[in-house]
PDB file of N, CA and C in Angstrom:
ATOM      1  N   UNK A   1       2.638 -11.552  -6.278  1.00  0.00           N
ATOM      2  CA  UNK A   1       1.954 -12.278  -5.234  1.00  0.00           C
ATOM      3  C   UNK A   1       0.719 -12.935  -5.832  1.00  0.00           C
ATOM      4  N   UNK A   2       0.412 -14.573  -5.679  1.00  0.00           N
ATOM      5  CA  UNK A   2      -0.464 -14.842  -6.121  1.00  0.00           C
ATOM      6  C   UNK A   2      -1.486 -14.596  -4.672  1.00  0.00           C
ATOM      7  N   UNK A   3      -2.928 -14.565  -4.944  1.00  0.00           N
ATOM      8  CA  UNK A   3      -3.771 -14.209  -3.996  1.00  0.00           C
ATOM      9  C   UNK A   3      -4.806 -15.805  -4.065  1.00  0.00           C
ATOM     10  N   UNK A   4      -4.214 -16.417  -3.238  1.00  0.00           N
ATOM     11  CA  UNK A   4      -5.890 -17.846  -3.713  1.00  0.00           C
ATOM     12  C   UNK A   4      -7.106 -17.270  -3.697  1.00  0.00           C
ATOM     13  N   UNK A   5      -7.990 -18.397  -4.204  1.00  0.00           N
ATOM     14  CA  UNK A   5      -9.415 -17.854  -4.192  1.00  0.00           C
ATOM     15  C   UNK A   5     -10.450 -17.738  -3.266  1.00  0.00           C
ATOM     16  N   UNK A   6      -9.680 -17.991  -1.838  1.00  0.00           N
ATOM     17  CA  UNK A   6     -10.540 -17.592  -0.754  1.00  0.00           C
ATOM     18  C   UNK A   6     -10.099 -16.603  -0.126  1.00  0.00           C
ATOM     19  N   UNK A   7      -9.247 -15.413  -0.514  1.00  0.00           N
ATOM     20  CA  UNK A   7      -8.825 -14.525  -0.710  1.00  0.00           C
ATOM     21  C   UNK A   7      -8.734 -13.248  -1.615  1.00  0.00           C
ATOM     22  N   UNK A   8      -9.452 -13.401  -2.496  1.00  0.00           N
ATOM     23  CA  UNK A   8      -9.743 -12.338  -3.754  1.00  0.00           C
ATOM     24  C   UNK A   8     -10.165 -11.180  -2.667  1.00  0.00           C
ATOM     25  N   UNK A   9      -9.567 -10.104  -4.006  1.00  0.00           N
ATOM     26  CA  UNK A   9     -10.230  -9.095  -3.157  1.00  0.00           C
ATOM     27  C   UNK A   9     -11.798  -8.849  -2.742  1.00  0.00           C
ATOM     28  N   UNK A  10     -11.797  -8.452  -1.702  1.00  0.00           N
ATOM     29  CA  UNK A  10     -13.231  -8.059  -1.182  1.00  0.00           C
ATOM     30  C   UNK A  10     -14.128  -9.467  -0.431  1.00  0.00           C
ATOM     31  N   UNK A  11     -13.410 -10.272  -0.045  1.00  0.00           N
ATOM     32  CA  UNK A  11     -13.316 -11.733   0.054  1.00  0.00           C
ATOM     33  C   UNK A  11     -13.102 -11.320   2.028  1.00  0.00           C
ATOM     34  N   UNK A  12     -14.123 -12.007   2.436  1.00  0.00           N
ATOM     35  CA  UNK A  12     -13.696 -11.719   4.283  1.00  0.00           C
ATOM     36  C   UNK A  12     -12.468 -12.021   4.876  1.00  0.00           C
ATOM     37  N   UNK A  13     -11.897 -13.167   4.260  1.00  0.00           N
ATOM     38  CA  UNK A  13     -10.599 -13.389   4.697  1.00  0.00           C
ATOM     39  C   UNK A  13      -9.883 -12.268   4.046  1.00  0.00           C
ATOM     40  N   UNK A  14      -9.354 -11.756   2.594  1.00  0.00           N
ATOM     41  CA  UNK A  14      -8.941 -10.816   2.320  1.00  0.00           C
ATOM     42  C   UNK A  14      -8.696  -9.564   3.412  1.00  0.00           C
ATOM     43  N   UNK A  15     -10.709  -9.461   3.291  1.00  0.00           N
ATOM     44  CA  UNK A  15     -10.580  -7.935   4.448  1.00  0.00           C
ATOM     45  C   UNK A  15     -10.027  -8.171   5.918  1.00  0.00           C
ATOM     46  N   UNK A  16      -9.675  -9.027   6.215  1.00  0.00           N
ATOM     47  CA  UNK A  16      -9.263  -9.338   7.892  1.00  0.00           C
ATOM     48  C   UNK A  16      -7.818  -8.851   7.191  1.00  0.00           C
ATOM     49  N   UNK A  17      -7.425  -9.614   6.450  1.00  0.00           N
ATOM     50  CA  UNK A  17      -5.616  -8.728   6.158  1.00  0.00           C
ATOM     51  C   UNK A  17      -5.253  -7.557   5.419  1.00  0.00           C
ATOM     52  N   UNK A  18      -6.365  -6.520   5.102  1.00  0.00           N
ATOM     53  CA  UNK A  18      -6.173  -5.391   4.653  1.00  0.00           C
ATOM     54  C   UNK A  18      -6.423  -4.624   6.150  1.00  0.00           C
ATOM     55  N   UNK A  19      -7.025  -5.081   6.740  1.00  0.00           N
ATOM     56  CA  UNK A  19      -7.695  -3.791   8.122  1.00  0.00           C
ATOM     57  C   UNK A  19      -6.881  -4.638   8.991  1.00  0.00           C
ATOM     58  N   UNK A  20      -5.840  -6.111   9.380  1.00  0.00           N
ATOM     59  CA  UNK A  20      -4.716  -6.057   9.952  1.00  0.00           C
ATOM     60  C   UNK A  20      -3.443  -5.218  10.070  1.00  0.00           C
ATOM     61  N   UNK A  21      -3.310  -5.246   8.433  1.00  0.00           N
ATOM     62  CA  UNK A  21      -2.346  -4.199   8.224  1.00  0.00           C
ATOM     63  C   UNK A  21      -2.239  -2.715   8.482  1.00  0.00           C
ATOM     64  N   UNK A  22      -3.804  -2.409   8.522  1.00  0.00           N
ATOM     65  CA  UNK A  22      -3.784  -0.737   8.807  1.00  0.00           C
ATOM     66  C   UNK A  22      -3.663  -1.008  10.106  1.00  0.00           C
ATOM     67  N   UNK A  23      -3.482  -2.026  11.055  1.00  0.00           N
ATOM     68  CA  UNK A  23      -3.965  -1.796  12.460  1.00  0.00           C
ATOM     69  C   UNK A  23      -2.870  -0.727  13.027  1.00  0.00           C
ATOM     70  N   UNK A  24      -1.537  -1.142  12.478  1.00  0.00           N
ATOM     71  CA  UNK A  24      -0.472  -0.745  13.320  1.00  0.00           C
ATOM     72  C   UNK A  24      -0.330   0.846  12.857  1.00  0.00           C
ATOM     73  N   UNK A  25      -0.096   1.650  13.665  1.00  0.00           N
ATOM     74  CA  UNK A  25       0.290   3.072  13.267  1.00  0.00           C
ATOM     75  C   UNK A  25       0.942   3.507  12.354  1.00  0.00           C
ATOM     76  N   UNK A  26       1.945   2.723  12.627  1.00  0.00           N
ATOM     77  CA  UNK A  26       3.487   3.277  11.405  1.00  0.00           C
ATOM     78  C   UNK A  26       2.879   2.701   9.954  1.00  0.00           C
ATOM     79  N   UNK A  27       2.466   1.555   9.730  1.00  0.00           N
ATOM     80  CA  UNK A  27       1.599   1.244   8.311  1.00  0.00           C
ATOM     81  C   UNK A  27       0.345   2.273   7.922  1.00  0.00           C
ATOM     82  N   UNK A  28      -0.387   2.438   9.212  1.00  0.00           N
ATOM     83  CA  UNK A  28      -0.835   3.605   8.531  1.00  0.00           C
ATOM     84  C   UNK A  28      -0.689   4.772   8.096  1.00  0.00           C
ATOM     85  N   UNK A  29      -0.218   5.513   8.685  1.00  0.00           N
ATOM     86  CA  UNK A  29       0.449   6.440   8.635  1.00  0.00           C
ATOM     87  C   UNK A  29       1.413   6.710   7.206  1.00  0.00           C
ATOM     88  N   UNK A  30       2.440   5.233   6.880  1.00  0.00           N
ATOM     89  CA  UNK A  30       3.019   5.083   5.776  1.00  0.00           C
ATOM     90  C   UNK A  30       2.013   5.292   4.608  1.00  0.00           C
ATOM     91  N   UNK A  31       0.977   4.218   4.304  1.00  0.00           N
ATOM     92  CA  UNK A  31      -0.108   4.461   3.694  1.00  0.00           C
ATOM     93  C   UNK A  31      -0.864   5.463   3.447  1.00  0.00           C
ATOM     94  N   UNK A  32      -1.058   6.177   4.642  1.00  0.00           N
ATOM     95  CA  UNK A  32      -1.677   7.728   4.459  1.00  0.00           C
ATOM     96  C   UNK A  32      -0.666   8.616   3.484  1.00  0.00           C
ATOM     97  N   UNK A  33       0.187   8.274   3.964  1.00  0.00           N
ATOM     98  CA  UNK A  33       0.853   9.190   2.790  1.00  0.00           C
ATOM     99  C   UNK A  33       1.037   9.126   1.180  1.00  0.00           C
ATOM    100  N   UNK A  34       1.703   7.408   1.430  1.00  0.00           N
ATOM    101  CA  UNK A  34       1.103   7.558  -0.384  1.00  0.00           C
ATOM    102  C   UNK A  34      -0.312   8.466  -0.435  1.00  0.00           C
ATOM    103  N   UNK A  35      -1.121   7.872  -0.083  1.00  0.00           N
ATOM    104  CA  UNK A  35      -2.545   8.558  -0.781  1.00  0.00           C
ATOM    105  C   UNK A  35      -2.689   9.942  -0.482  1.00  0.00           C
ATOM    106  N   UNK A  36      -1.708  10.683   0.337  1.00  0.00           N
ATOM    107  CA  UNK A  36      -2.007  12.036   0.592  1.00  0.00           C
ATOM    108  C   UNK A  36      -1.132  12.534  -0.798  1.00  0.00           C
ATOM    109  N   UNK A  37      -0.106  11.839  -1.184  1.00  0.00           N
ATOM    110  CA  UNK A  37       0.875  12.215  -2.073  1.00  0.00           C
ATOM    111  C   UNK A  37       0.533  12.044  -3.443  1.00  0.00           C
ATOM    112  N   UNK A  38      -0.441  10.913  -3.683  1.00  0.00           N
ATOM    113  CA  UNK A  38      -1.341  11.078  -4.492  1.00  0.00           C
ATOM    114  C   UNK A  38      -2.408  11.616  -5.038  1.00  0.00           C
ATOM    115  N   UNK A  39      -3.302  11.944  -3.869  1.00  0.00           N
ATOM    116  CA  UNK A  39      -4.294  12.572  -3.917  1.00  0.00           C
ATOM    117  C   UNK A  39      -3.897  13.893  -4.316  1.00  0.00           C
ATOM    118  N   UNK A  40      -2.934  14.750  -3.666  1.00  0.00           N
ATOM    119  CA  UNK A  40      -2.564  16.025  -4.348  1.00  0.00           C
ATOM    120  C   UNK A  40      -2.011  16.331  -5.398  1.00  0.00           C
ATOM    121  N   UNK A  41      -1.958  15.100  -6.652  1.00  0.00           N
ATOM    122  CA  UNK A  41      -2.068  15.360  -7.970  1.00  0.00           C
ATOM    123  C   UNK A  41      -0.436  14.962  -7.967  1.00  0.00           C
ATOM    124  N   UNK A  42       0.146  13.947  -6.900  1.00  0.00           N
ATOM    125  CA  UNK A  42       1.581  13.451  -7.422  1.00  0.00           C
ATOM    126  C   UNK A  42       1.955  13.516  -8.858  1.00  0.00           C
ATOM    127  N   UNK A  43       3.235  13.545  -9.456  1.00  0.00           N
ATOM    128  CA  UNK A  43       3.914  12.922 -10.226  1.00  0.00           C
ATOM    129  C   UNK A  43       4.135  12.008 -10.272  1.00  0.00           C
ATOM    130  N   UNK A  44       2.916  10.851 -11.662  1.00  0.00           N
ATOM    131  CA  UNK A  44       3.647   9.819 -11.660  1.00  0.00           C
ATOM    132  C   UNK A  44       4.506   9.347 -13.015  1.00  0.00           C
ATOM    133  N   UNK A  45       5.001   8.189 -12.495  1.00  0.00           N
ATOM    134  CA  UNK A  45       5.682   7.758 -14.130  1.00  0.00           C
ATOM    135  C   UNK A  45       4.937   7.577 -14.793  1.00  0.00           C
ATOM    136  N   UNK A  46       5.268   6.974 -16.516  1.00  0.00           N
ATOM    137  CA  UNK A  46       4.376   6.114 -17.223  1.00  0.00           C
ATOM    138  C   UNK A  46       3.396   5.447 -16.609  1.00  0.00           C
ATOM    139  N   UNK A  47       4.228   3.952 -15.635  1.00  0.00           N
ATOM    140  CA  UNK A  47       3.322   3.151 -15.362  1.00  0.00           C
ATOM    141  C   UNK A  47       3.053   3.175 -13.815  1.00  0.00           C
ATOM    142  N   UNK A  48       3.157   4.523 -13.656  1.00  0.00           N
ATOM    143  CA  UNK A  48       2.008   4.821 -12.430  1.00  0.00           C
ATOM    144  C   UNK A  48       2.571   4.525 -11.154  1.00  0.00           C
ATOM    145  N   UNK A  49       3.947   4.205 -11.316  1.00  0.00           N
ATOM    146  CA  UNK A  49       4.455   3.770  -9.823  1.00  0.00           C
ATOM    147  C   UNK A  49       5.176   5.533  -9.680  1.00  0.00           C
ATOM    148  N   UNK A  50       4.715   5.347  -8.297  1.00  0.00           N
ATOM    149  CA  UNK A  50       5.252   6.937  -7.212  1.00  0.00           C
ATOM    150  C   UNK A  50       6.468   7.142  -6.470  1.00  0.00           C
ATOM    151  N   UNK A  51       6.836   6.564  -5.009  1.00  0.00           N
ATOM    152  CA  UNK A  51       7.774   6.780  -4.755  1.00  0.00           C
ATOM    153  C   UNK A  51       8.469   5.585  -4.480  1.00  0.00           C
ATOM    154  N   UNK A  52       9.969   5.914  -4.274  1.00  0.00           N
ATOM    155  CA  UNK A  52      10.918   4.851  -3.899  1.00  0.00           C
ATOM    156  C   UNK A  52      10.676   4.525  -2.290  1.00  0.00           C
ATOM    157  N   UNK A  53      10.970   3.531  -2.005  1.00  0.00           N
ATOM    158  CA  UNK A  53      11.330   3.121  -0.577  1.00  0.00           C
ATOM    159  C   UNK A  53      11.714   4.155   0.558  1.00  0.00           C
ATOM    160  N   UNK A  54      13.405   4.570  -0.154  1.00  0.00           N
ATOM    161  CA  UNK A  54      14.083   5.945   0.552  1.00  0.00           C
ATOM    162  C   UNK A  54      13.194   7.032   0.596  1.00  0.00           C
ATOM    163  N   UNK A  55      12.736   7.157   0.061  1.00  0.00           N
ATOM    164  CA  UNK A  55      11.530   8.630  -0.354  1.00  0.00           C
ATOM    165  C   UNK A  55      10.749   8.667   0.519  1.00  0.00           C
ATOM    166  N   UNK A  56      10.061   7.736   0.965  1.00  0.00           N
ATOM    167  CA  UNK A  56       9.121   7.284   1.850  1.00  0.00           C
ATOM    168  C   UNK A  56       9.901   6.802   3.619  1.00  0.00           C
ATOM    169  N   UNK A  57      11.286   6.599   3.773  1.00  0.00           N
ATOM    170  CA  UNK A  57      11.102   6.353   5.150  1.00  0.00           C
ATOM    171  C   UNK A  57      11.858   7.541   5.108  1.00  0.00           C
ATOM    172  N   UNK A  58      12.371   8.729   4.317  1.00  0.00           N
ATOM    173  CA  UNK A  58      12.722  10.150   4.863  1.00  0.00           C
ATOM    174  C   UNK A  58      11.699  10.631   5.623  1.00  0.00           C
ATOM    175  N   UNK A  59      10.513  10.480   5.219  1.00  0.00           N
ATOM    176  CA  UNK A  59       9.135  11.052   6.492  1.00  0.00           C
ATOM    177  C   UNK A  59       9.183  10.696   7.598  1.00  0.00           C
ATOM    178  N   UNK A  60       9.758   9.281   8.175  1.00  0.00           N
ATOM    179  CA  UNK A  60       9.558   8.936   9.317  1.00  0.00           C
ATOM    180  C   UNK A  60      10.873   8.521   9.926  1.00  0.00           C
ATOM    181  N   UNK A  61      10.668   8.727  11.393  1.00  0.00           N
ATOM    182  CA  UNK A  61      11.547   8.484  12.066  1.00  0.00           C
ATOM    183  C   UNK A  61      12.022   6.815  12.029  1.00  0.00           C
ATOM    184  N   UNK A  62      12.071   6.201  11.453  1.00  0.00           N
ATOM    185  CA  UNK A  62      12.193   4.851  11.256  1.00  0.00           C
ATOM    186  C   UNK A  62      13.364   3.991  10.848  1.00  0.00           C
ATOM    187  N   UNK A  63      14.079   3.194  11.079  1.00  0.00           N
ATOM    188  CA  UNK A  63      15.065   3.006  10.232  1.00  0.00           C
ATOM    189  C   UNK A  63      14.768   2.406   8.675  1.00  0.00           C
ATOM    190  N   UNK A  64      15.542   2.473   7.691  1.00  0.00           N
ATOM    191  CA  UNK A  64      15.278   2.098   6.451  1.00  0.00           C
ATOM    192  C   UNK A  64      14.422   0.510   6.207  1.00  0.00           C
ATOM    193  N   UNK A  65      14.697  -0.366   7.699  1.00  0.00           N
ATOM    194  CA  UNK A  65      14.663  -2.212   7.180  1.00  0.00           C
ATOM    195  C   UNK A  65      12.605  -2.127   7.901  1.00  0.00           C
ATOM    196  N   UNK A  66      12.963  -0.971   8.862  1.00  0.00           N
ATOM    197  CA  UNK A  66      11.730  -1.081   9.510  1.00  0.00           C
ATOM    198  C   UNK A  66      10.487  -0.562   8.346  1.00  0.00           C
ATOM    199  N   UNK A  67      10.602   0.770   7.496  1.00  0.00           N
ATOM    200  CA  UNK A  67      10.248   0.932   6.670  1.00  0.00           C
ATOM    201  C   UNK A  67      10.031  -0.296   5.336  1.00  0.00           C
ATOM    202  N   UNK A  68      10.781  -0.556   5.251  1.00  0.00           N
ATOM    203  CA  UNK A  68      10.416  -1.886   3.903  1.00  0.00           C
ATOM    204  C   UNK A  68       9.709  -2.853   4.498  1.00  0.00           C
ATOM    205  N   UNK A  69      10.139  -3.233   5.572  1.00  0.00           N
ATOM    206  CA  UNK A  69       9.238  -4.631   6.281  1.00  0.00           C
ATOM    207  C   UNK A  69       7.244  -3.967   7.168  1.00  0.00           C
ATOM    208  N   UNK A  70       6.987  -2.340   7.157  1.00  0.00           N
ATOM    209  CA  UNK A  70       5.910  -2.560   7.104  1.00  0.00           C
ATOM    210  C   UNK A  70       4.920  -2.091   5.280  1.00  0.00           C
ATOM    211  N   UNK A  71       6.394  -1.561   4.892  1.00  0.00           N
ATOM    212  CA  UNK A  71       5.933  -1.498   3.209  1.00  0.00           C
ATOM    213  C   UNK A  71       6.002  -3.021   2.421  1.00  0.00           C
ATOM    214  N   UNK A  72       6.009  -4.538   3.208  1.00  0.00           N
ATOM    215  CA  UNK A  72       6.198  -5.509   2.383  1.00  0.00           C
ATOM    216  C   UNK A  72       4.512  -6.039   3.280  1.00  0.00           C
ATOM    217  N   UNK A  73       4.694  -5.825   4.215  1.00  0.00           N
ATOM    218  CA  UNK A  73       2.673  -5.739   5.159  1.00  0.00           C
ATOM    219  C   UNK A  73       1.868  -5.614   4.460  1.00  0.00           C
ATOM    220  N   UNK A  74       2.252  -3.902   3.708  1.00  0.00           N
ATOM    221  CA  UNK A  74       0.941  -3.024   2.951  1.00  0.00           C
ATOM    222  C   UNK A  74       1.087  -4.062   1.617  1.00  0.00           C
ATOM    223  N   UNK A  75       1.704  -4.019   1.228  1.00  0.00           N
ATOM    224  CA  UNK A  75       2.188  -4.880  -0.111  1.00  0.00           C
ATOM    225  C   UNK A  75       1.431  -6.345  -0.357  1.00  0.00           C
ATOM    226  N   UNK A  76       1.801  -7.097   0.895  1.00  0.00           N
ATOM    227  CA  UNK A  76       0.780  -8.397   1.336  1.00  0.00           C
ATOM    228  C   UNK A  76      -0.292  -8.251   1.153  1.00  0.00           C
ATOM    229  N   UNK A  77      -0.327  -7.443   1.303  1.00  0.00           N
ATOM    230  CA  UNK A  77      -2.223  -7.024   1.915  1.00  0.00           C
ATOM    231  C   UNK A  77      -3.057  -6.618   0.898  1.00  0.00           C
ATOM    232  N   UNK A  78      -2.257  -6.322  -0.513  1.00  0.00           N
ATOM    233  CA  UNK A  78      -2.879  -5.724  -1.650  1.00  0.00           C
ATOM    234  C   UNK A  78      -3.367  -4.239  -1.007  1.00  0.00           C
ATOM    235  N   UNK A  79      -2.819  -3.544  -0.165  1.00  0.00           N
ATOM    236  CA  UNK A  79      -2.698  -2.396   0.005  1.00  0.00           C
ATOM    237  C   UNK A  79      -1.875  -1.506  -1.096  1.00  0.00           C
ATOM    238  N   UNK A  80      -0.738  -1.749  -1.279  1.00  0.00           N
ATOM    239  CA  UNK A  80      -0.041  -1.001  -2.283  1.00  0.00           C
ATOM    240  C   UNK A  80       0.738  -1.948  -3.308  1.00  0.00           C
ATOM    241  N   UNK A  81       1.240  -1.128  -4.265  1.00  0.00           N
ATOM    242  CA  UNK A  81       1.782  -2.295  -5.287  1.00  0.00           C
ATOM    243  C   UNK A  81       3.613  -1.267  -5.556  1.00  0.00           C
ATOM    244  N   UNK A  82       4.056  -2.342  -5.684  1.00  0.00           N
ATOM    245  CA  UNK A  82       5.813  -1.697  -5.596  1.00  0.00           C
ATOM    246  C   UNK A  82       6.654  -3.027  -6.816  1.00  0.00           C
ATOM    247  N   UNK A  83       7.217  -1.847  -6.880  1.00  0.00           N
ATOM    248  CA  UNK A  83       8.183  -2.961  -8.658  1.00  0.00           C
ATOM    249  C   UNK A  83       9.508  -2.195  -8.104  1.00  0.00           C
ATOM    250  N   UNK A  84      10.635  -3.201  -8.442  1.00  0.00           N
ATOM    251  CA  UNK A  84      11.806  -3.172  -8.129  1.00  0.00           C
ATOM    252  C   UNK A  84      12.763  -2.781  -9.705  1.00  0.00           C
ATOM    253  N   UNK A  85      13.047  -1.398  -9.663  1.00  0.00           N
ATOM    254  CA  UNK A  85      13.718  -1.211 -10.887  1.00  0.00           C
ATOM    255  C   UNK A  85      15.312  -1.046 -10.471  1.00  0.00           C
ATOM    256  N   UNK A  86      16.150  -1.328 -11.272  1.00  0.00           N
ATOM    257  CA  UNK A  86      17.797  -1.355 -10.711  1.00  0.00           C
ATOM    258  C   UNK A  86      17.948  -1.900  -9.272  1.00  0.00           C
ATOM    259  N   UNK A  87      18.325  -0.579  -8.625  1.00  0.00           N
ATOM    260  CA  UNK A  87      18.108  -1.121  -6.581  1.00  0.00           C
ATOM    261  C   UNK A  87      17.200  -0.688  -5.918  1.00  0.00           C
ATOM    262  N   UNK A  88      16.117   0.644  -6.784  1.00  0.00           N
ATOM    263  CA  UNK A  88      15.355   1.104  -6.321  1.00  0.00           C
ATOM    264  C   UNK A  88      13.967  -0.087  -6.420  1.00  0.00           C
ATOM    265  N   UNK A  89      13.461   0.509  -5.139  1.00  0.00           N
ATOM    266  CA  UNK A  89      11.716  -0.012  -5.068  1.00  0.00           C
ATOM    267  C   UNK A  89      10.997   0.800  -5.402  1.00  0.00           C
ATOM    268  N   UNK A  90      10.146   0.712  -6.336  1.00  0.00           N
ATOM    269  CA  UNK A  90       9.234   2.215  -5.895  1.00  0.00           C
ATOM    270  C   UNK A  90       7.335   1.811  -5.695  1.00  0.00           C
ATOM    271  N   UNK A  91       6.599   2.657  -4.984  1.00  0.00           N
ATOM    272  CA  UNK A  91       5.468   2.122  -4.107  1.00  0.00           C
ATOM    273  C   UNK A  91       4.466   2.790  -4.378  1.00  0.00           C
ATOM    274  N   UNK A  92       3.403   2.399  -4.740  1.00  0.00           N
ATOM    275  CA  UNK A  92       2.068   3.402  -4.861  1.00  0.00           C
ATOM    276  C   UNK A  92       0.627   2.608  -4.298  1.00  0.00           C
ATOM    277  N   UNK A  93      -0.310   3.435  -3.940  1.00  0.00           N
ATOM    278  CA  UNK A  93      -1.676   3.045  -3.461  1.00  0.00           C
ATOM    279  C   UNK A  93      -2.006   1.993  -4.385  1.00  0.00           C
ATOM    280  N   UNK A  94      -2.508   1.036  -4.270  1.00  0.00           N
ATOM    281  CA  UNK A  94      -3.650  -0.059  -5.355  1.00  0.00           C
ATOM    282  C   UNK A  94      -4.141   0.599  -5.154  1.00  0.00           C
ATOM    283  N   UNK A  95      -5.096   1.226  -6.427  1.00  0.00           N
ATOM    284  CA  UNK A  95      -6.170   2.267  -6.488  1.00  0.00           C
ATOM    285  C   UNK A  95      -7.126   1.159  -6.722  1.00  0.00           C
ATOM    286  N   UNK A  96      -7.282  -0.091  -7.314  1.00  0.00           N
ATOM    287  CA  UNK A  96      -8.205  -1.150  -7.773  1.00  0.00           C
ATOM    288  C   UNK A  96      -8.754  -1.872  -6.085  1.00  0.00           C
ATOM    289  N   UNK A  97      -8.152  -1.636  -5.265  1.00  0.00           N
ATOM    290  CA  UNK A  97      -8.126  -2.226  -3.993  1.00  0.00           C
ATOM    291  C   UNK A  97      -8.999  -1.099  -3.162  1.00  0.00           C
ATOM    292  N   UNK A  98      -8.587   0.137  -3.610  1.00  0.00           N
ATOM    293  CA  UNK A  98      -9.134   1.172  -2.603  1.00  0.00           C
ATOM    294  C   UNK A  98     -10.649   1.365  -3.266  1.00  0.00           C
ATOM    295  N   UNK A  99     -11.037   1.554  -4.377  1.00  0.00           N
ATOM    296  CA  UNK A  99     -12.115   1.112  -5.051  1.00  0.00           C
ATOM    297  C   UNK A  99     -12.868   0.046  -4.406  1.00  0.00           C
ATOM    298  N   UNK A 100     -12.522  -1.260  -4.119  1.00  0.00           N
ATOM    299  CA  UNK A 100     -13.318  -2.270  -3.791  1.00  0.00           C
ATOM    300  C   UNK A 100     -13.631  -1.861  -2.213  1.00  0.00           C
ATOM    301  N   UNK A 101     -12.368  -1.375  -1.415  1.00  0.00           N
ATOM    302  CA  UNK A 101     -13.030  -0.928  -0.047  1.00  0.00           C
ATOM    303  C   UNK A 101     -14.092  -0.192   0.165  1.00  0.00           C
ATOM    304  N   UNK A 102     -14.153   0.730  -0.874  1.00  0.00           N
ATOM    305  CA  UNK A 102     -15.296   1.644  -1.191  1.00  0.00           C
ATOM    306  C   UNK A 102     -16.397   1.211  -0.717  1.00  0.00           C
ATOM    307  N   UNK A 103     -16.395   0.021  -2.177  1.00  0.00           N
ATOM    308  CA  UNK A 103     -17.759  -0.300  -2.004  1.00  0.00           C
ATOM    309  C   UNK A 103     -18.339  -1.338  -0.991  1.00  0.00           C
ATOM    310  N   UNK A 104     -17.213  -1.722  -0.172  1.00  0.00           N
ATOM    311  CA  UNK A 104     -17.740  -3.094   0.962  1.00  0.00           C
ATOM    312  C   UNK A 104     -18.126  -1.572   1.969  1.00  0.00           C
ATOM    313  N   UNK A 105     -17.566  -1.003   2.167  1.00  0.00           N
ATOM    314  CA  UNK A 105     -18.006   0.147   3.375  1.00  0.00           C
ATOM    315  C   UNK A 105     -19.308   0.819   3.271  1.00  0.00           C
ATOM    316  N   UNK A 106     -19.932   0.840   1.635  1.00  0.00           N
ATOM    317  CA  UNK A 106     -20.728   1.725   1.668  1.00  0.00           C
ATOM    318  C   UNK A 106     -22.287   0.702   1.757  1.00  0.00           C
ATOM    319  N   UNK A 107     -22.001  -0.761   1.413  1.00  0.00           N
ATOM    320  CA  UNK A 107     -22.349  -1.885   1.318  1.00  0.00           C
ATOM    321  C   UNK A 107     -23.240  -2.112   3.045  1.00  0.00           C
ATOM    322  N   UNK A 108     -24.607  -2.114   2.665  1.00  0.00           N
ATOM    323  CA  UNK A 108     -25.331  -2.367   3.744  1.00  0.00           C
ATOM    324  C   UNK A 108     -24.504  -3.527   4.895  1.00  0.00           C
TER     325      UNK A 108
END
């Protein structure tokens, strides 16, 4: 995804589509989990990607298309980052993204 430059992260337009995307429950919720799954010292690969697609809508009552289409939201949003190996997807937190939220929140 290219991001233009009135969009970089930490950019106001940016943040209107990172805190769109958390609006809806099921994205958050999805999201919470990567980072809960992370935060408790996940297994990751080499290059740091976590779980597959399937992995992730086994948690929820959801069907599989509903799951990818609010995991392609978080994805938009520079919420999470996902690489497509064989047929699998697999999905993890932007930790470079959650960093910058940091600091706009803590940011007078």
């Amino acid at each position: 995804m290219v991001v233009e430059a009135s969009e970089q992260s930490g950019s106001p337009r940016h943040l209107v589509r990172v805190f769109k995307a958390l609006a809806d429950e099921n994205r958050m919720a999805i999201f919470q989990l990567l980072r809960q799954r992370c935060a408790a010292g996940c297994q990751m690969s080499e290059d740091g990607i976590d779980r597959t697609v399937t992995e992730i809508a086994k948690d929820f009552d959801l069907a599989l298309s509903t799951v990818s289409h609010h995991l392609k939201e978080l994805r938009n949003a520079g919420l999470i980052l996902c690489e497509k190996r064989g047929k699998q997807v697999y999905c993890r937190v932007n930790s470079t993204l959650l960093k910058d939220l940091e600091g706009f929140m803590r940011e007078p």
